[in-house]
C-alpha atoms as a PDB file:
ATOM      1  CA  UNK A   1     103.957  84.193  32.600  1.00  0.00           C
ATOM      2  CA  UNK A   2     106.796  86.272  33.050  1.00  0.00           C
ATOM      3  CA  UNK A   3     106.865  89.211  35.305  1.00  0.00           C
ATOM      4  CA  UNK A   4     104.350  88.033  37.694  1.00  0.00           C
ATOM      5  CA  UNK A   5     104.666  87.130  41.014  1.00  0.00           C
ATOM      6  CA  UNK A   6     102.287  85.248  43.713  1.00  0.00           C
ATOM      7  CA  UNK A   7     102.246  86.290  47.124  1.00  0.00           C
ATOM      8  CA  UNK A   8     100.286  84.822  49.719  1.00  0.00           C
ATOM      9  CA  UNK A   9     100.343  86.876  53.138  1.00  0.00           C
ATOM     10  CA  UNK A  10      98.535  86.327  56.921  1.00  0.00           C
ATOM     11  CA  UNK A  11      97.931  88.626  59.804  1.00  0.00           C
ATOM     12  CA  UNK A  12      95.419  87.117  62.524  1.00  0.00           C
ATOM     13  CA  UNK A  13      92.545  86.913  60.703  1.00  0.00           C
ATOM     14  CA  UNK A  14      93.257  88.631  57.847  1.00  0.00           C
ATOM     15  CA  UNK A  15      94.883  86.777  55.045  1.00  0.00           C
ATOM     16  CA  UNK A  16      95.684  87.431  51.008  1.00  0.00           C
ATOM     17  CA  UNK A  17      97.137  86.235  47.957  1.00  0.00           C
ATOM     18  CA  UNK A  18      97.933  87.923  45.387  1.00  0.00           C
ATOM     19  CA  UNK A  19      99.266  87.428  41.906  1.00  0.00           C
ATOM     20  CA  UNK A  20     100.059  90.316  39.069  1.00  0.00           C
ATOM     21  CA  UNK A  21     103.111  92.376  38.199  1.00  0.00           C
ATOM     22  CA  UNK A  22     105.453  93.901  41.062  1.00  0.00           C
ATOM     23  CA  UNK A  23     103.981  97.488  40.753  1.00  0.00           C
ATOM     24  CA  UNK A  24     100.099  95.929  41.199  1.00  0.00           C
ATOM     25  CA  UNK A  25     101.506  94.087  44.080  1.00  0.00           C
ATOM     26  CA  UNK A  26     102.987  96.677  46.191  1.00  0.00           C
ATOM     27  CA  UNK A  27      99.995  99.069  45.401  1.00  0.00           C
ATOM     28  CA  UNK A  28      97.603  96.228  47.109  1.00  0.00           C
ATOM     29  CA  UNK A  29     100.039  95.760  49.628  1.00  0.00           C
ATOM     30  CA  UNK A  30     100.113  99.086  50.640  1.00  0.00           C
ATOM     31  CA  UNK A  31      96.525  99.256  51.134  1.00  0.00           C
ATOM     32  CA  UNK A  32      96.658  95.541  52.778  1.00  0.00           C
ATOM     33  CA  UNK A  33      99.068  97.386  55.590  1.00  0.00           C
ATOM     34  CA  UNK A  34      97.454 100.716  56.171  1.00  0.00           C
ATOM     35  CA  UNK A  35      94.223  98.903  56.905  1.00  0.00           C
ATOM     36  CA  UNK A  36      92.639  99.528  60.212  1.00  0.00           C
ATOM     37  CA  UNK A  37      93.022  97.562  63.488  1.00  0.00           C
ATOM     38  CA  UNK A  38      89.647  96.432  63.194  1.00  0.00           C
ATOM     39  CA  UNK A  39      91.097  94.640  59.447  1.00  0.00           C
ATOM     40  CA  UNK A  40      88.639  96.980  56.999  1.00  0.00           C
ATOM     41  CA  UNK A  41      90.121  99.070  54.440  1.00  0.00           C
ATOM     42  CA  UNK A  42      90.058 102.564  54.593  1.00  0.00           C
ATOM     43  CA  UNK A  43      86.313 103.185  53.012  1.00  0.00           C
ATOM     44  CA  UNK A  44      87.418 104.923  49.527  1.00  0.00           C
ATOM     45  CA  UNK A  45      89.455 100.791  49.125  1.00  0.00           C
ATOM     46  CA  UNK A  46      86.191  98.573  49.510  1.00  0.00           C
ATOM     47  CA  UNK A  47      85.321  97.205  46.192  1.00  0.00           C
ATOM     48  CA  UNK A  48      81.523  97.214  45.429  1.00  0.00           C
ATOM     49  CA  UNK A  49      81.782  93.292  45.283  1.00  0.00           C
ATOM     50  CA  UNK A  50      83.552  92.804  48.957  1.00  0.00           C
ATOM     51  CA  UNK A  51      80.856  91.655  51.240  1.00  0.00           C
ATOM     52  CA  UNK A  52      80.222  94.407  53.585  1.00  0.00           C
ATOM     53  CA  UNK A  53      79.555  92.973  57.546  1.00  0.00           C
ATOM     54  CA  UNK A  54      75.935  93.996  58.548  1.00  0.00           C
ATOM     55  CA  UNK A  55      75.237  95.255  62.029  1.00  0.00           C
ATOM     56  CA  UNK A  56      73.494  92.217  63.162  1.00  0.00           C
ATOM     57  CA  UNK A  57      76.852  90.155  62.455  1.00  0.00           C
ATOM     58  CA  UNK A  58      79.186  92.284  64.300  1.00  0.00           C
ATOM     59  CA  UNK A  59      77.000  92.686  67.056  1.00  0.00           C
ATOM     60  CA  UNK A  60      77.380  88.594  67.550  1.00  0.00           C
ATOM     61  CA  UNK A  61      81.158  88.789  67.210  1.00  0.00           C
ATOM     62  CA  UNK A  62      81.070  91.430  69.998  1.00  0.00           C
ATOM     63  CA  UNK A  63      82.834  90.262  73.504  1.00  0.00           C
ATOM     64  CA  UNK A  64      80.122  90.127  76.291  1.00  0.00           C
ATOM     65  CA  UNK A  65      80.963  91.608  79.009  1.00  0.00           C
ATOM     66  CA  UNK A  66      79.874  91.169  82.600  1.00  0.00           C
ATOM     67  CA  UNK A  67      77.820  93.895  84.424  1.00  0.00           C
ATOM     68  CA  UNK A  68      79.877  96.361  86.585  1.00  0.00           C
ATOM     69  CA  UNK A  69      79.681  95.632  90.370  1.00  0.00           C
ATOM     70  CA  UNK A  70      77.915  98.493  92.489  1.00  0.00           C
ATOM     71  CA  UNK A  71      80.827 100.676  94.057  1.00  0.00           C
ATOM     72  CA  UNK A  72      81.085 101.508  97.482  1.00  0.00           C
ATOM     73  CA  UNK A  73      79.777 104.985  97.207  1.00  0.00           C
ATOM     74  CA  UNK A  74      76.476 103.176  95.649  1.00  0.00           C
ATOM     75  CA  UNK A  75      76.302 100.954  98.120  1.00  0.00           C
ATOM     76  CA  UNK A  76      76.304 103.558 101.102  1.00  0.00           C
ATOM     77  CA  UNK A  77      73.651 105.689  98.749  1.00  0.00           C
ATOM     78  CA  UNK A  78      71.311 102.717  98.884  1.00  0.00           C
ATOM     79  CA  UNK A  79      71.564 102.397 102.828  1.00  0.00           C
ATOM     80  CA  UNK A  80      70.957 106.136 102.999  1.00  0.00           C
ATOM     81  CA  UNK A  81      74.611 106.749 104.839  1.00  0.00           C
ATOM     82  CA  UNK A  82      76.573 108.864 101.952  1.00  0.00           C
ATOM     83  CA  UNK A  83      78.652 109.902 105.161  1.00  0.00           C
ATOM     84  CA  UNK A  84      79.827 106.528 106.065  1.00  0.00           C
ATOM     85  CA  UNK A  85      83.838 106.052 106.370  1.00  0.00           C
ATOM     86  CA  UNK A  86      84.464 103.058 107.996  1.00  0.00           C
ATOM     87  CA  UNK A  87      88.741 104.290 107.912  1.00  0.00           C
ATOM     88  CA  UNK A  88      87.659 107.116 109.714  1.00  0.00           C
ATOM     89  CA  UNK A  89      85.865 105.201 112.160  1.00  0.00           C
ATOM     90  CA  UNK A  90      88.322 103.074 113.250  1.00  0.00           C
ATOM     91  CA  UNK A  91      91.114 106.408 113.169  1.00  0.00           C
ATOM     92  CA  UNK A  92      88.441 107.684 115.619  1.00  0.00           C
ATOM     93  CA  UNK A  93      88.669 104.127 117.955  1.00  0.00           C
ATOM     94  CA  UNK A  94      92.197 104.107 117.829  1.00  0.00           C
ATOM     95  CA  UNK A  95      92.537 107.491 119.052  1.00  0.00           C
ATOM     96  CA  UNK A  96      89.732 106.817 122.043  1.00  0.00           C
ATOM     97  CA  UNK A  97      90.824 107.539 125.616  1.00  0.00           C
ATOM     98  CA  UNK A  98      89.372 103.765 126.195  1.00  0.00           C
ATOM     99  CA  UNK A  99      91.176 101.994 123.162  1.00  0.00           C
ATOM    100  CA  UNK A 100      93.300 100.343 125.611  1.00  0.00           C
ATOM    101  CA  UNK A 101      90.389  98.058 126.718  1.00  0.00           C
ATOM    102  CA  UNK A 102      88.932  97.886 123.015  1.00  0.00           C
ATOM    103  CA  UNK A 103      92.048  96.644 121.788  1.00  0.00           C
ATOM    104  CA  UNK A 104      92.527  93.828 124.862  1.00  0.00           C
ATOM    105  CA  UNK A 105      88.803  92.848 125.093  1.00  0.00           C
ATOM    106  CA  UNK A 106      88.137  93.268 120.910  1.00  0.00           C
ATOM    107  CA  UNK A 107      91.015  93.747 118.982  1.00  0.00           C
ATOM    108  CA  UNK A 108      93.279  90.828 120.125  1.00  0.00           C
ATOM    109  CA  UNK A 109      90.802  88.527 121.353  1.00  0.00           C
ATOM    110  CA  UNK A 110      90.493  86.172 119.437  1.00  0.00           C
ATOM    111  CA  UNK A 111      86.908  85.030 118.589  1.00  0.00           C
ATOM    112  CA  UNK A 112      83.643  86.663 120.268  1.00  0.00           C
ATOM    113  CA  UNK A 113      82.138  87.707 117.114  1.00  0.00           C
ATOM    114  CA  UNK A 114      79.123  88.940 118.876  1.00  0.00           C
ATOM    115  CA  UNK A 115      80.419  91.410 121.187  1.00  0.00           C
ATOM    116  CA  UNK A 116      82.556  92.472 118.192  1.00  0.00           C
ATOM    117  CA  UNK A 117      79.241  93.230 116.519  1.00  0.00           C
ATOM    118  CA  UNK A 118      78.124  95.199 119.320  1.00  0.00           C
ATOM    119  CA  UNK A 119      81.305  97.115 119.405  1.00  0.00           C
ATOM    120  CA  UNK A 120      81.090  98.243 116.153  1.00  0.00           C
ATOM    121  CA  UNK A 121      76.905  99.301 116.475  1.00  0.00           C
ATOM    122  CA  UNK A 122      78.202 100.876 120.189  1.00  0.00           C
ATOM    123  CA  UNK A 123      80.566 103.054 118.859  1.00  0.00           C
ATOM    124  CA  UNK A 124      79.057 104.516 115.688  1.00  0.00           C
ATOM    125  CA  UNK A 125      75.685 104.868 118.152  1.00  0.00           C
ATOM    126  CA  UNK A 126      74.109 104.968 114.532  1.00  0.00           C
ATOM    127  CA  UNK A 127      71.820 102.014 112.683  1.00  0.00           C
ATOM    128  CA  UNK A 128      74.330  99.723 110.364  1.00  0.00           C
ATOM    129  CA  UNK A 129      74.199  97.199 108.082  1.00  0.00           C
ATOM    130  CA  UNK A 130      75.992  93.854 108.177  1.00  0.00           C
ATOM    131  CA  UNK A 131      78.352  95.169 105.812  1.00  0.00           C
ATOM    132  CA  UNK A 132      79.322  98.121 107.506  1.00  0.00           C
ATOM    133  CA  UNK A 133      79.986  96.205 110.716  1.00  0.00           C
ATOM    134  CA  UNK A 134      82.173  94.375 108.657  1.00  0.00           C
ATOM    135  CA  UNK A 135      84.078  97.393 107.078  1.00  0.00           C
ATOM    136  CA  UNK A 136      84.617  98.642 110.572  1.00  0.00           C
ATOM    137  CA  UNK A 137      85.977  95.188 112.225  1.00  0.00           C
ATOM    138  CA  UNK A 138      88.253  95.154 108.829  1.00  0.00           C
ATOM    139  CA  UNK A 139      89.142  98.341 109.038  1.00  0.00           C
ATOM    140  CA  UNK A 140      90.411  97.551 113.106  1.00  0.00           C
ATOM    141  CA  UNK A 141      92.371  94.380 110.823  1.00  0.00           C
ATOM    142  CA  UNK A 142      89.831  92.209 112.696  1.00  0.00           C
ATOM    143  CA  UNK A 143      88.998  89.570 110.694  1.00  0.00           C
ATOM    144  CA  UNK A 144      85.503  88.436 110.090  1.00  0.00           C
ATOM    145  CA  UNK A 145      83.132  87.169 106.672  1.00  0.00           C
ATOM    146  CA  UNK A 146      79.848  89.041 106.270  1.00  0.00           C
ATOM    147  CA  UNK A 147      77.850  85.793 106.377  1.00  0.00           C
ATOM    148  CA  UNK A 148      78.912  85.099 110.190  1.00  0.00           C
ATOM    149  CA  UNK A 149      78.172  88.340 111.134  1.00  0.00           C
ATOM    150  CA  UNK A 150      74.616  88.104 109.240  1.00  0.00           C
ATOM    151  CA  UNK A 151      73.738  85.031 111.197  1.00  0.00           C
ATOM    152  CA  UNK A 152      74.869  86.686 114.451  1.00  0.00           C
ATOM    153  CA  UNK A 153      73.062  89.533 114.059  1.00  0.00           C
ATOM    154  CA  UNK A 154      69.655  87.539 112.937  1.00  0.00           C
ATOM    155  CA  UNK A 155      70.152  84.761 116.128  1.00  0.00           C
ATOM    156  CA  UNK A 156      70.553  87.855 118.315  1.00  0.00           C
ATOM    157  CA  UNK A 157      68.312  90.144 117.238  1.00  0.00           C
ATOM    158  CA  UNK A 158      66.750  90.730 120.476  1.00  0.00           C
ATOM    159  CA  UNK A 159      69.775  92.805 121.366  1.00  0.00           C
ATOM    160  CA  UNK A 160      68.606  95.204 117.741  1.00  0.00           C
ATOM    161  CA  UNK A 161      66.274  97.823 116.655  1.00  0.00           C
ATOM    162  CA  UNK A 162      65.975  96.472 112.635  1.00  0.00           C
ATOM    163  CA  UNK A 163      64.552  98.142 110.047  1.00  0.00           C
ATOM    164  CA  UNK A 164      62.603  94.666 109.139  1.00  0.00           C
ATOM    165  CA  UNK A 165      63.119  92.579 106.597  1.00  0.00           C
ATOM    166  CA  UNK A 166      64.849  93.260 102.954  1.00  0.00           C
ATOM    167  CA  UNK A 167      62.675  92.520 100.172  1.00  0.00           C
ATOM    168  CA  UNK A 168      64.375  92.014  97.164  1.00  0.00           C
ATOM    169  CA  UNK A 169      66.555  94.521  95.438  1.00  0.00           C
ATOM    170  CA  UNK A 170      65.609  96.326  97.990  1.00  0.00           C
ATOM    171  CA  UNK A 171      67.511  98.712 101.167  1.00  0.00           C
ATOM    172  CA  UNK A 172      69.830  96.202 103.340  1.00  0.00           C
ATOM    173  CA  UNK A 173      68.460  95.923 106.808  1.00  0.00           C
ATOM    174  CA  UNK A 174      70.308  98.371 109.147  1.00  0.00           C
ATOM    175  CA  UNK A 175      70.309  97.087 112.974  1.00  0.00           C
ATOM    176  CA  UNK A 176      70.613  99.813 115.804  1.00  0.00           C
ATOM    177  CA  UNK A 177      71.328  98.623 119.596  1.00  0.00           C
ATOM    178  CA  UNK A 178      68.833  98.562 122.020  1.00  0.00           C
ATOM    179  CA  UNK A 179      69.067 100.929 125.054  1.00  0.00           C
ATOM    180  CA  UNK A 180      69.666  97.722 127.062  1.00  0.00           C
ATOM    181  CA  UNK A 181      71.899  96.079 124.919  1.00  0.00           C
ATOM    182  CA  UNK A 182      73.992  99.589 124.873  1.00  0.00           C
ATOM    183  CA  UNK A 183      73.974  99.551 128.529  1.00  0.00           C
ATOM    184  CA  UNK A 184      74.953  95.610 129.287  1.00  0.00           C
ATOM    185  CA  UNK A 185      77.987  96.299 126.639  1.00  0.00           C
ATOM    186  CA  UNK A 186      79.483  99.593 128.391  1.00  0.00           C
ATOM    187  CA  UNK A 187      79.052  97.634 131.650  1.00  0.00           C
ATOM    188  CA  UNK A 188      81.154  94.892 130.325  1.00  0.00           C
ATOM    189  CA  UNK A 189      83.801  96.772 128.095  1.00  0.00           C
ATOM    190  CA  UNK A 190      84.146  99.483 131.513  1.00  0.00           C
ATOM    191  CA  UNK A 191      84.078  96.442 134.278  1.00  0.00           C
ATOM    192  CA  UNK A 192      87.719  96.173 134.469  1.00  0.00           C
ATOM    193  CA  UNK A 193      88.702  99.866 134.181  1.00  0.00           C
ATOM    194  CA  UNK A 194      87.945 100.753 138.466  1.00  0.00           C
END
């Protein structure tokens, strides 16, 4: 056959041959390329006997995609604190007339997770959750993992007011010093200060 030509073209999934005259070729051609990203034709270029992807198909071909994580601002609307900045409260440490003790006894110790702990409930004089203690020793660049200072705060929770335990999906458990346990720490942060 003279005049005809055969053609045989792929992009990513999409792939054609064609064969006919040079003017039938670049017509196809032309719709081939101005095709969508998604690799359908614009709708007036489907032929009636193209299979047409049902709903149920595409829906299979979809990526899954994992759930988003709760933000921060979530997370401090579930504990009932939509005030709670733990940058601002260590700004408000560091600019304490006692930081100089914080820093030796806390900061730069190294260890003594537990009166870190305390620290953090101290200052804020406010009930906190394990995470927020953790923001606040983080945001003093004291580092510390949220399980140790779960299982610190559970083996000493004689020294806490909790709000009992967290059922399931439920509020986190917020701890709050004891008047005691307020008192015994400002005795031992002030002791070397006179």
């Amino acid at each position: 056959m003279a005049g005809t030509i055969k053609i045989r073209l792929r992009a990513g999934a999409r792939e054609i041959e064609i064969e006919g005259s040079k003017a039938e070729i670049d017509d196809l051609l032309t719709r081939w390329w101005g095709a969508d990203a998604s690799g359908a034709l614009p709708e007036e270029e489907h032929s009636e006997d193209e299979p047409q992807p049902d709903a149920k198909s595409a829906r299979k071909t979809a990526p899954k995609r994992r759930p988003k994580r709760q933000s921060s601002s979530t997370n401090n609307e579930q504990t009932g604190d939509s005030h709670f900045n733990p940058t601002e409260i260590a700004n408000q440490i560091k600019q304490d007339e006692r930081f100089h003790l914080i820093e030796r006894k806390l900061i730069n110790e190294r260890g003594d997770l537990f009166n870190k702990i305390l620290f953090a409930c101290w200052y804020t004089s406010s009930a906190l959750t394990s995470g927020q203690v953790q923001k606040i020793l983080t945001a003093l660049h004291i580092k510390t993992d949220l399980p140790s200072i779960s299982k610190m705060l559970k083996a000493e929770s004689s020294k806490f007011l909790n709000s009992g335990k967290r059922e399931r999906g439920g509020k986190p458990v917020t701890y709050l010093l004891t008047n005691r346990a307020r008192t015994d720490f400002e005795k031992w942060l002030t002791e070397d200060e006179s």
